[in-house]
N, C-alpha and C. Protein backbone atom coordinates (compact mmCIF):
# COMPACT_ATOMS: atom_id res chain seq x y z
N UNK A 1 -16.97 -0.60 -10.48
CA UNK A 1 -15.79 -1.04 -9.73
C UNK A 1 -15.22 -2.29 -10.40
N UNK A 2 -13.92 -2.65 -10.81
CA UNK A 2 -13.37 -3.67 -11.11
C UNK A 2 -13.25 -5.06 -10.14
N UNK A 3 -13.94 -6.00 -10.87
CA UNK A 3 -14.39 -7.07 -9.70
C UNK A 3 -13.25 -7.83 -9.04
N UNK A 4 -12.13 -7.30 -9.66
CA UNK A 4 -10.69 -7.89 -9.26
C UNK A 4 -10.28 -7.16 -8.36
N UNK A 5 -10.36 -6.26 -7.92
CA UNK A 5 -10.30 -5.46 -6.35
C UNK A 5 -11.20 -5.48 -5.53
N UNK A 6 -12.19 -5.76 -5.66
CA UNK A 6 -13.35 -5.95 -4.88
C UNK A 6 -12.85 -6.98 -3.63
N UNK A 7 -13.90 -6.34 -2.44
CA UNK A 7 -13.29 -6.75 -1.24
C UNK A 7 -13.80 -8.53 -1.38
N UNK A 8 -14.91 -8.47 -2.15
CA UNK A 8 -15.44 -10.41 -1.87
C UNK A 8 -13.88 -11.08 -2.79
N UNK A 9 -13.28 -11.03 -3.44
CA UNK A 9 -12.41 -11.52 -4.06
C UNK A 9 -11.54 -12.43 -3.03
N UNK A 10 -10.91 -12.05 -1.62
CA UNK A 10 -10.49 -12.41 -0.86
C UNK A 10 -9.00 -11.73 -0.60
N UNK A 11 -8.14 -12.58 -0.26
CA UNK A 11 -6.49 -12.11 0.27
C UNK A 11 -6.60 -10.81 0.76
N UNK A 12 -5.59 -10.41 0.38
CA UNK A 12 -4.87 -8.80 0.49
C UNK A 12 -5.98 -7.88 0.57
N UNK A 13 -7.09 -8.08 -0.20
CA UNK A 13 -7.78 -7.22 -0.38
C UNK A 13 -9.23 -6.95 -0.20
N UNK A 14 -9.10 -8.03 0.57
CA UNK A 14 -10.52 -8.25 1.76
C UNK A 14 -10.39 -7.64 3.63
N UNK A 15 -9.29 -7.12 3.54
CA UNK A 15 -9.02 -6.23 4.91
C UNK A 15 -9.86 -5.43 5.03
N UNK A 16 -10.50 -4.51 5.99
CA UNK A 16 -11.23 -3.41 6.55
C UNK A 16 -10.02 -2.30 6.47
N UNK A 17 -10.44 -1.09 6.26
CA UNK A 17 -9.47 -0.10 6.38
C UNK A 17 -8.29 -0.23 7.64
N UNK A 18 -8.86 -0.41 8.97
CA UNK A 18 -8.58 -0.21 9.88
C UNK A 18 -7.32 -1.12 9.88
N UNK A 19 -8.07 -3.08 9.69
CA UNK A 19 -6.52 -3.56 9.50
C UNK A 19 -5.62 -3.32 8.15
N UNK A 20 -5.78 -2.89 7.16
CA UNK A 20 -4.88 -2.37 6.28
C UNK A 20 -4.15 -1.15 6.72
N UNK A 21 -4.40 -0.45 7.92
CA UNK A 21 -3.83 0.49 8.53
C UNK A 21 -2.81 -0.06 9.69
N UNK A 22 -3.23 -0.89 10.31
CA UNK A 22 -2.44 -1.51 11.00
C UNK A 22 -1.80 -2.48 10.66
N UNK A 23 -2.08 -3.11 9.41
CA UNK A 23 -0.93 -3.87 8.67
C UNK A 23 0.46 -3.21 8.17
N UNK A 24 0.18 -1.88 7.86
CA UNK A 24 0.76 -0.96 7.18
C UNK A 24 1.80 0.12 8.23
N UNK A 25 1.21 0.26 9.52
CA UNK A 25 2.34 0.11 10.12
C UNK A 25 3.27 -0.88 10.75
N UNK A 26 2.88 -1.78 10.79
CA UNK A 26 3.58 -2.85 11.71
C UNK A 26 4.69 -3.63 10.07
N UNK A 27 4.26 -3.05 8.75
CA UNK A 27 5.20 -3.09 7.99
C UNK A 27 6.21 -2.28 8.38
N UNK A 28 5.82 -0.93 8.51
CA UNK A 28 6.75 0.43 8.80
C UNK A 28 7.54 0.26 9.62
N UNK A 29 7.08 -0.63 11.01
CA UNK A 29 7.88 -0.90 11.99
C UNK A 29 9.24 -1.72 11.87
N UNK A 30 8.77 -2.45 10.99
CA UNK A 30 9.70 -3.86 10.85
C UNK A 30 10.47 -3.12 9.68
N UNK A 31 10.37 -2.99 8.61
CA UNK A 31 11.29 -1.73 7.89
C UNK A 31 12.86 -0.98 8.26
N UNK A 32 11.71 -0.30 9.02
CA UNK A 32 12.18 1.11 9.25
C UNK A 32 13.52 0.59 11.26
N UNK A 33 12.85 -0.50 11.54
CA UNK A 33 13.40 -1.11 12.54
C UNK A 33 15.16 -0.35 13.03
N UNK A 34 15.74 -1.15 11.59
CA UNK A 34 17.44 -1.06 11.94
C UNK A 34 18.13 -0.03 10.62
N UNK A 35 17.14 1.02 10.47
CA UNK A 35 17.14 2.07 9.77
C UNK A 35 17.48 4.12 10.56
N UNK A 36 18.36 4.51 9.31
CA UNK A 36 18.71 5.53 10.18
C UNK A 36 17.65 6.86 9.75
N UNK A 37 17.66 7.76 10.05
CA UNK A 37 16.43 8.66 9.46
C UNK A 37 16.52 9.18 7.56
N UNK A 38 18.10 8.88 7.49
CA UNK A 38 18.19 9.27 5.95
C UNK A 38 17.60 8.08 5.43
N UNK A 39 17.72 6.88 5.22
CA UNK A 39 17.34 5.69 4.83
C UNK A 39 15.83 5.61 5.07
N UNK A 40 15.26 5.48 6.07
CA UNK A 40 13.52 5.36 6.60
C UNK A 40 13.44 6.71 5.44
N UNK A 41 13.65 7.82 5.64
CA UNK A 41 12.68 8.60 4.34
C UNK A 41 13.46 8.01 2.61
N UNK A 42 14.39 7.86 2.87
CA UNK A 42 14.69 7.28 1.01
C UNK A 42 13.68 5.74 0.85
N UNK A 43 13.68 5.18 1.82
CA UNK A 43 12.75 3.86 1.83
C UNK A 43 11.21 4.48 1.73
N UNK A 44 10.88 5.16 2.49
CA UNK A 44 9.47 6.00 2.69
C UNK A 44 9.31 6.42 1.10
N UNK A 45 10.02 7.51 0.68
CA UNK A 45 9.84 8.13 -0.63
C UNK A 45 9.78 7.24 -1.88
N UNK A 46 10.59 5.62 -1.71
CA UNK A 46 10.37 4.84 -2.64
C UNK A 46 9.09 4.57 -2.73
N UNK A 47 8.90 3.94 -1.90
CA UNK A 47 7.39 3.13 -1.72
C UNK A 47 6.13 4.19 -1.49
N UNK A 48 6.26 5.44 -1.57
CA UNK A 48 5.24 6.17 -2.18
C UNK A 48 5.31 6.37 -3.49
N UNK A 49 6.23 6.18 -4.47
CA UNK A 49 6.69 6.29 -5.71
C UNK A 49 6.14 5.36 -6.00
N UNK A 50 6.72 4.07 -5.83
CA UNK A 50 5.70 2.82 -6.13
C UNK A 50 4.05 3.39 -6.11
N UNK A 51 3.82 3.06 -5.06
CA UNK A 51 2.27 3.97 -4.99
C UNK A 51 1.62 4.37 -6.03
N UNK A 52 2.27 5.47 -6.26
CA UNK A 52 1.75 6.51 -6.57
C UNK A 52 1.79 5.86 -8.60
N UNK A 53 2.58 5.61 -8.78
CA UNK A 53 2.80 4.74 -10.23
C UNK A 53 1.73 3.51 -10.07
N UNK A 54 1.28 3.02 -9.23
CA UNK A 54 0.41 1.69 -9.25
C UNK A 54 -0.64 2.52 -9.75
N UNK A 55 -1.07 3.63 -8.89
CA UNK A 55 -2.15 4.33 -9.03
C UNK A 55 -2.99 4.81 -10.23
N UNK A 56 -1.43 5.34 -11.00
CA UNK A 56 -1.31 6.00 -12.65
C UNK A 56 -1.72 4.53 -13.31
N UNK A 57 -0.89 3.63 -13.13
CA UNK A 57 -1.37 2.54 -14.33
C UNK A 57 -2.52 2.04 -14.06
N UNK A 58 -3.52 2.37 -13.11
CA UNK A 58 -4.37 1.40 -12.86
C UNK A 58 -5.49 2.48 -12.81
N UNK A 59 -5.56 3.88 -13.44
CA UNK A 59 -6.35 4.58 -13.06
C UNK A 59 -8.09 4.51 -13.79
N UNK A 60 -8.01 4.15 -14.50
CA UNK A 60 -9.12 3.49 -15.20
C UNK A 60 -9.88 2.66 -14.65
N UNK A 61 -9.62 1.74 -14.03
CA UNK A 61 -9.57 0.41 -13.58
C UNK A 61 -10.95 0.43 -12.63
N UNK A 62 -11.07 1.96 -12.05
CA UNK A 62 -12.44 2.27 -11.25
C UNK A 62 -13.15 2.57 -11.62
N UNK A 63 -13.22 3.18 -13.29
CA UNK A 63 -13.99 4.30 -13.62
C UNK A 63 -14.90 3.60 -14.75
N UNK A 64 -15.80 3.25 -15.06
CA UNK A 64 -17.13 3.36 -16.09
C UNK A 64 -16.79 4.27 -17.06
């Protein structure tokens, strides 16, 4: 495991699933707030794009 994601490191990335789940909506909430349904999915589809590209460049990053 890369010791730079590791949960002892601290910030962002010392959450428990549970609150990174509930961080993650109460982002969605505030977002998606004064948003119409075309916008909430073009916003949605970005930021799984993001995602999903963090994922690709960093895919090594777990692996031995």
């Amino acid at each position: 495991m890369n010791k730079d994601c590791s949960s002892e490191n601290g910030g962002g990335f010392s959450l428990s699933p549970v609150e990174l789940s509930l961080l993650s909506f109460a982002i969605a909430l505030v977002l998606g707030e004064n948003l119409d349904e075309g916008q909430r999915a073009l916003l949605g589809n970005f930021l799984v794009a993001v995602g999903d590209n963090l994922i690709n460049l960093t895919s090594g990053a777990w692996s031995n």
